[in-house]
N, C-alpha and C. Protein backbone atom coordinates (compact mmCIF):
# COMPACT_ATOMS: atom_id res chain seq x y z
N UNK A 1 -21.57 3.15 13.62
CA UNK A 1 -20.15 3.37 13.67
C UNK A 1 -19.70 3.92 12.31
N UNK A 2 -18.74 5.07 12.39
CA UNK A 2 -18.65 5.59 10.94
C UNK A 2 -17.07 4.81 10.68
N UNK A 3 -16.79 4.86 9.14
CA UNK A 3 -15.57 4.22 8.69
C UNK A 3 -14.51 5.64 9.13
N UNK A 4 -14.68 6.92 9.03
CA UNK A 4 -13.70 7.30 9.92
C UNK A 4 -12.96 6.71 11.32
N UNK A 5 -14.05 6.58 12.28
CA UNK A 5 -13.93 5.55 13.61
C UNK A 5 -12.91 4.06 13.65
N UNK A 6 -12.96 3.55 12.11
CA UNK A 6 -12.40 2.63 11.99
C UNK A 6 -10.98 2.76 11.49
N UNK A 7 -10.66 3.76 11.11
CA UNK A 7 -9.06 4.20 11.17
C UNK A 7 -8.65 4.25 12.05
N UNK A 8 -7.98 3.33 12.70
CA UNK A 8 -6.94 3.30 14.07
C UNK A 8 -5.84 3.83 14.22
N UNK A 9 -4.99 3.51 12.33
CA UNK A 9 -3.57 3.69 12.67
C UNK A 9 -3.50 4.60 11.60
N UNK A 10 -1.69 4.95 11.36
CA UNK A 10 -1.29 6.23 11.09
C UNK A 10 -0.40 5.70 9.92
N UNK A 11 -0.29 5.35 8.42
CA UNK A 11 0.68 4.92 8.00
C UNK A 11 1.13 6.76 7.06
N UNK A 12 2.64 6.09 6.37
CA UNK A 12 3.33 7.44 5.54
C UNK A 12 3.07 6.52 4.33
N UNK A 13 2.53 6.96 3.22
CA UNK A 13 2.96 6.85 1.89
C UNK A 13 4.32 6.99 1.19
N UNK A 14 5.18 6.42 0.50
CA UNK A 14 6.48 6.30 -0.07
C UNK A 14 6.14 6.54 -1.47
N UNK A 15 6.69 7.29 -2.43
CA UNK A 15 6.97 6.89 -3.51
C UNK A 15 8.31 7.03 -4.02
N UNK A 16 8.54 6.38 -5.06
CA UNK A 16 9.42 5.46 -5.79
C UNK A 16 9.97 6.59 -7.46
N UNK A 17 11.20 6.92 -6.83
CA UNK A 17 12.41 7.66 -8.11
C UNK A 17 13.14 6.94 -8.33
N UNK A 18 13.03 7.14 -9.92
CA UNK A 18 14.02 6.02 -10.08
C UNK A 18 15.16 7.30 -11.03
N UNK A 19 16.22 6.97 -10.89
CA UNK A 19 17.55 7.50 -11.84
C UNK A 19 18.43 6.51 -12.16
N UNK A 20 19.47 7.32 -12.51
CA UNK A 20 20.20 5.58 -13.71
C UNK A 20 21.42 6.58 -12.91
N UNK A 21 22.14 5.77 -13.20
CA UNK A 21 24.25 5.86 -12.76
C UNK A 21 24.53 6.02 -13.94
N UNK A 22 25.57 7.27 -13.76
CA UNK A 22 26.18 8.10 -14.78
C UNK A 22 27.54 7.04 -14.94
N UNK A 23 27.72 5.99 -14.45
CA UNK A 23 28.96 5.59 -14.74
C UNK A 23 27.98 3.83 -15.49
N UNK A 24 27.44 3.16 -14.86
CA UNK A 24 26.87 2.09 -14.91
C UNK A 24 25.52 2.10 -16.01
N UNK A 25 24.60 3.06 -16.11
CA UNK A 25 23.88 3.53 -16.87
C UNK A 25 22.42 2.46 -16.10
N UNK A 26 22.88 1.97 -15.28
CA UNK A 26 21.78 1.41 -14.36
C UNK A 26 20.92 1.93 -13.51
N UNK A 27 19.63 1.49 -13.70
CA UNK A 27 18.77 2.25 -12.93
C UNK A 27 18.68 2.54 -11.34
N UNK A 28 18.50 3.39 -10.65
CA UNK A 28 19.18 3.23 -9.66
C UNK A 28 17.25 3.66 -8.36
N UNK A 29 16.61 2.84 -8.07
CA UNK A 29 15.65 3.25 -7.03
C UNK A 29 15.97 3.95 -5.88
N UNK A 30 14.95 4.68 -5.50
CA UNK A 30 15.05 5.38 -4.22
C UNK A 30 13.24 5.25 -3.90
N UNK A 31 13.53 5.27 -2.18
CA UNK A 31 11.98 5.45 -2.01
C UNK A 31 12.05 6.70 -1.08
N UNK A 32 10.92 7.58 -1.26
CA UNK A 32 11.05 9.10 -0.22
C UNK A 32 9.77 9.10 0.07
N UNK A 33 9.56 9.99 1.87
CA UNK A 33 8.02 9.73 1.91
C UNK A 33 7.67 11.07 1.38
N UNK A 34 6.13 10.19 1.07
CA UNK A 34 5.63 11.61 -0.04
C UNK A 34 4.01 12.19 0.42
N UNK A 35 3.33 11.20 1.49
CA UNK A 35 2.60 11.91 2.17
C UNK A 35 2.33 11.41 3.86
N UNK A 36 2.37 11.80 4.64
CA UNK A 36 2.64 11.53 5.72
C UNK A 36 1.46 11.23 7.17
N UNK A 37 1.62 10.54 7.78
CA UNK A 37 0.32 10.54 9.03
C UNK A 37 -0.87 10.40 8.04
N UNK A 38 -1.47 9.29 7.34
CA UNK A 38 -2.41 9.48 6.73
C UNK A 38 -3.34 8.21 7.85
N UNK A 39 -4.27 8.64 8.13
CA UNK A 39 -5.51 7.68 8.64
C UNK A 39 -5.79 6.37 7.79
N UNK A 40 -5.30 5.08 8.50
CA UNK A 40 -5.64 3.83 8.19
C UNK A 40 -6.41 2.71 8.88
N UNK A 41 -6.56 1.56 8.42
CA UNK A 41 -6.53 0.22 9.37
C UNK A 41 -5.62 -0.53 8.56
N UNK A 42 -5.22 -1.37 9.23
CA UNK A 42 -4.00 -2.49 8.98
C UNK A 42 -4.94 -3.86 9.55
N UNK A 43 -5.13 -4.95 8.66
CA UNK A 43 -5.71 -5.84 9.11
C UNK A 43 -4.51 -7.03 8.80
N UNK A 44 -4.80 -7.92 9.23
CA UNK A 44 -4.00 -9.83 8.51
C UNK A 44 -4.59 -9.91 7.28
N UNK A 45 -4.00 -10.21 6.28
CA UNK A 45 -4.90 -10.89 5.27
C UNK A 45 -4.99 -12.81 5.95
N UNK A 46 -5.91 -12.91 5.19
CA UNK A 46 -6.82 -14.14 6.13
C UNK A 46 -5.64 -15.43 5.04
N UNK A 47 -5.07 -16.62 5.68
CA UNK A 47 -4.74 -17.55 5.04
C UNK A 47 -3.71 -17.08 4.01
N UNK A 48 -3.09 -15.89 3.90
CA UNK A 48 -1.74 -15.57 2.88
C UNK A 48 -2.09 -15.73 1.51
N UNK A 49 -3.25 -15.86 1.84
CA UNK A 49 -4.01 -15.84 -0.14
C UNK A 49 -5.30 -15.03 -0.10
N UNK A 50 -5.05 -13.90 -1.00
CA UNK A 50 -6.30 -12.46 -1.14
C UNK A 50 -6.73 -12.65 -2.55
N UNK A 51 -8.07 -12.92 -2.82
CA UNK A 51 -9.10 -12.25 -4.17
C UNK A 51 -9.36 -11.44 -4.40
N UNK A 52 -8.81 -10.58 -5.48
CA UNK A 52 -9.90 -9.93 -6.35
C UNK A 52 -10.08 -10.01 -7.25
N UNK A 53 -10.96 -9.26 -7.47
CA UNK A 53 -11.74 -9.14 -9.18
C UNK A 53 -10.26 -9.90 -10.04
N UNK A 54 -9.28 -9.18 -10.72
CA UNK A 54 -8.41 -9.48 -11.15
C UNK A 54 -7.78 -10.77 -11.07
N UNK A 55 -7.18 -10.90 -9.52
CA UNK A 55 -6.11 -12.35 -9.31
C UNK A 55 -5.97 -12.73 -8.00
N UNK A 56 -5.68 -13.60 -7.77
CA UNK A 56 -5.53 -14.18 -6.41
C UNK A 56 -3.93 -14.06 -6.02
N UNK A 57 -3.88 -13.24 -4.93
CA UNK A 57 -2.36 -13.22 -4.27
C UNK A 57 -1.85 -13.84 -3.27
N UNK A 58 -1.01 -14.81 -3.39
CA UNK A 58 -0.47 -15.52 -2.59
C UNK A 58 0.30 -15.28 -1.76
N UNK A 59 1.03 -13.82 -2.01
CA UNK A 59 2.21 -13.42 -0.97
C UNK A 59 1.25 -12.23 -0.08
N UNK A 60 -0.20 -12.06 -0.19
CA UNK A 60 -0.26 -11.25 0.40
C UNK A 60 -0.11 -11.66 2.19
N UNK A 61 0.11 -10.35 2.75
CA UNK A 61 0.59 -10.22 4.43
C UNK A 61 -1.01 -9.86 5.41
N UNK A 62 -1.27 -8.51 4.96
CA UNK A 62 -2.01 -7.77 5.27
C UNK A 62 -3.38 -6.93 4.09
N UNK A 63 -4.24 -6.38 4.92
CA UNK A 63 -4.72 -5.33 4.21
C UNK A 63 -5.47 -4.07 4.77
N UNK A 64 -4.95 -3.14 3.64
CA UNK A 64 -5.10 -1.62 4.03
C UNK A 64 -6.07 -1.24 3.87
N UNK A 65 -7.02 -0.31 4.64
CA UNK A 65 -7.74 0.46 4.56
C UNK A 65 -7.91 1.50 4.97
N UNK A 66 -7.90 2.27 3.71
CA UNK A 66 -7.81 4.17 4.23
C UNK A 66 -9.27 5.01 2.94
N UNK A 67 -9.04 5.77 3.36
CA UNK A 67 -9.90 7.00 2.41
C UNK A 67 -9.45 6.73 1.32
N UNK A 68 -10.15 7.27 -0.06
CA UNK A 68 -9.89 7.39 -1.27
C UNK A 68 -8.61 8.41 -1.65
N UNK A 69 -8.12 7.37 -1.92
CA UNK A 69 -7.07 8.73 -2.67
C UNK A 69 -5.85 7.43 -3.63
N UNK A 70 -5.33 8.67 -4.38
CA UNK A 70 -4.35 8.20 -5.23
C UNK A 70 -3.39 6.99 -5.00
N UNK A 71 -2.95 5.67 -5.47
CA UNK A 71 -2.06 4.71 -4.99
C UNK A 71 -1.93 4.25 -6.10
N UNK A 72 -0.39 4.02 -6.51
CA UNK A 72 -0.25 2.72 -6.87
C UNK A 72 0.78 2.09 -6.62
N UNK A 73 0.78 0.74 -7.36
CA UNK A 73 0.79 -0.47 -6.64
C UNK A 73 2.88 -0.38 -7.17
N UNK A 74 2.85 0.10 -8.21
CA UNK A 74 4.20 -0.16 -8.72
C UNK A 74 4.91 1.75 -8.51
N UNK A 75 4.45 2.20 -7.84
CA UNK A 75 5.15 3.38 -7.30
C UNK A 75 5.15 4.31 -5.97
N UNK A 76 4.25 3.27 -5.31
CA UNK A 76 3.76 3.41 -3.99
C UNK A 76 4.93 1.99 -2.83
N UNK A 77 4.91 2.95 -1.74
CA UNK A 77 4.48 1.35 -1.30
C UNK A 77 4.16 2.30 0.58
N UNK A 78 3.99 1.33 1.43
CA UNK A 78 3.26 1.84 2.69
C UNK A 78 4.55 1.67 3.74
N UNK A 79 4.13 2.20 4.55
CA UNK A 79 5.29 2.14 5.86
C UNK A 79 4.25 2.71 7.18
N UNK A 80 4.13 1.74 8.10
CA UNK A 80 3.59 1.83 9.86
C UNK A 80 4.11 1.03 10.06
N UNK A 81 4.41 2.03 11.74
CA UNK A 81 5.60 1.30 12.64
C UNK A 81 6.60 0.63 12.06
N UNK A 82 7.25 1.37 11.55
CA UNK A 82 8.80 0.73 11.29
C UNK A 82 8.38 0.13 10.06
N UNK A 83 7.26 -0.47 9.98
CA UNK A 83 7.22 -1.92 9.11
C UNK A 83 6.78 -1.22 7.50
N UNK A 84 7.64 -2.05 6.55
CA UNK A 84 7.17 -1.47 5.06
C UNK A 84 6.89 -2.54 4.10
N UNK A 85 5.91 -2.07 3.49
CA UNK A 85 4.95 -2.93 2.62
C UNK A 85 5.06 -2.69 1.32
N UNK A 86 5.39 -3.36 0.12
CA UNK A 86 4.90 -3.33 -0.72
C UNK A 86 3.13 -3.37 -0.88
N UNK A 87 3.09 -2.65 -2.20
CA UNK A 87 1.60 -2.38 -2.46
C UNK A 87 0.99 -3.97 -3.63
N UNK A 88 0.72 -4.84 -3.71
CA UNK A 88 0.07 -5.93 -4.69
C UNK A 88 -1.46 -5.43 -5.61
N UNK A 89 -2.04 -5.33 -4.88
CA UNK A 89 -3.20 -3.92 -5.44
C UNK A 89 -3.96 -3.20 -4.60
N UNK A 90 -4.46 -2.33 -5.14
CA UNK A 90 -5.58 -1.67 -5.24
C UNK A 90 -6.80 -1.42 -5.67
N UNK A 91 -7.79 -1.61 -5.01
CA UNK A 91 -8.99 -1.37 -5.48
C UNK A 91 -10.04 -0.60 -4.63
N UNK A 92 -11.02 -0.29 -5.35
CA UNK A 92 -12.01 0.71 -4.88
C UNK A 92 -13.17 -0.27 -4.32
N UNK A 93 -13.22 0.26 -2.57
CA UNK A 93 -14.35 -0.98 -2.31
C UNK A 93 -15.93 -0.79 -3.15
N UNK A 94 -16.32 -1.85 -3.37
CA UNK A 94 -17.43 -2.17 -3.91
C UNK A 94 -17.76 -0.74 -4.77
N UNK A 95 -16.61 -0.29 -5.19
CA UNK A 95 -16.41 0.22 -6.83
C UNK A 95 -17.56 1.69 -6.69
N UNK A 96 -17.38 1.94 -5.01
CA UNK A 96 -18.22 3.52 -4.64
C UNK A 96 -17.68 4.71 -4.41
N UNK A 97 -16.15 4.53 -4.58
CA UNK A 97 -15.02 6.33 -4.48
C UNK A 97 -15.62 6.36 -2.76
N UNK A 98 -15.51 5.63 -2.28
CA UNK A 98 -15.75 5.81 -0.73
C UNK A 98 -14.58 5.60 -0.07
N UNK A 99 -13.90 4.42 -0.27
CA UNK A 99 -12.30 4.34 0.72
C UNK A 99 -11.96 3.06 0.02
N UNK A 100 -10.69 2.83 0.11
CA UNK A 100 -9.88 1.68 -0.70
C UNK A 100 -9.28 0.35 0.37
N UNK A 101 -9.58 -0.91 -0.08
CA UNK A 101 -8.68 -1.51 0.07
C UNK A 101 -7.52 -2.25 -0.66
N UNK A 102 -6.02 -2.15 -0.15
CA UNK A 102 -5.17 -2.35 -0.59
C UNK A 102 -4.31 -3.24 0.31
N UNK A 103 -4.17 -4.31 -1.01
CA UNK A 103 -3.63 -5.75 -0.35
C UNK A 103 -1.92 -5.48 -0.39
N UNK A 104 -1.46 -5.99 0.62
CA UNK A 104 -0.01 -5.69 1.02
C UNK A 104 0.99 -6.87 1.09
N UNK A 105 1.97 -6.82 0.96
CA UNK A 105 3.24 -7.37 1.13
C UNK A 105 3.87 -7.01 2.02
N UNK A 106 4.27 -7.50 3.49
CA UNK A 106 5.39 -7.20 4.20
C UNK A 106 6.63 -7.11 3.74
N UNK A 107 7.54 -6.86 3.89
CA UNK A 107 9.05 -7.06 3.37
C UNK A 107 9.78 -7.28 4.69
N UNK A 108 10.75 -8.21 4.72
CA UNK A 108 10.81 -8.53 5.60
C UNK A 108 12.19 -8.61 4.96
């Protein structure tokens, strides 16, 4: 079975502009999608607590898996079916530029 095969679903990538108010001088976020229909899987994260190398996440929801490519965690975030995720991290599986998983946050 190839890990293409294992992409089921379809998420959009978001990233994150930020500008400030010309009256308030406050920063002001926006999120826009910035790449679209990209090939994923969406799994549960197991028990609401994910390891890695780094740290253990307690709020994680889910986790992503797609092809290698560019993410991050503080200017990214994911959106399938309606539903949008913050990004918690990223990492490169078993550290081979083959495909990423990335632990998620629902927002709810």
């Amino acid at each position: 079975m190839s890990f293409e095969s294992l992409l089921i679903h379809t998420c959009t990538i978001q990233a994150l502009t930020e500008t400030f108010n010309a009256t308030s001088k406050q920063p002001v976020h926006t999120w826009a999608d910035s790449v679209l229909s990209v090939k994923c899987r969406l799994d549960q994260a197991r028990g609401m607590e994910y390891r890695t190398p780094a740290a253990i996440y307690s709020k994680a929801t889910h986790i992503l898996y797609l092809k290698n490519r560019t993410l991050n965690a503080k200017t990214n975030r994911i959106v399938i079916d309606s539903n949008t995720y913050n990004i918690l991290s990223v990492e490169q599986a078993s550290g081979m530029d083959h495909h990423l998983e990335v632990v998620l946050e629902r927002i709810v």
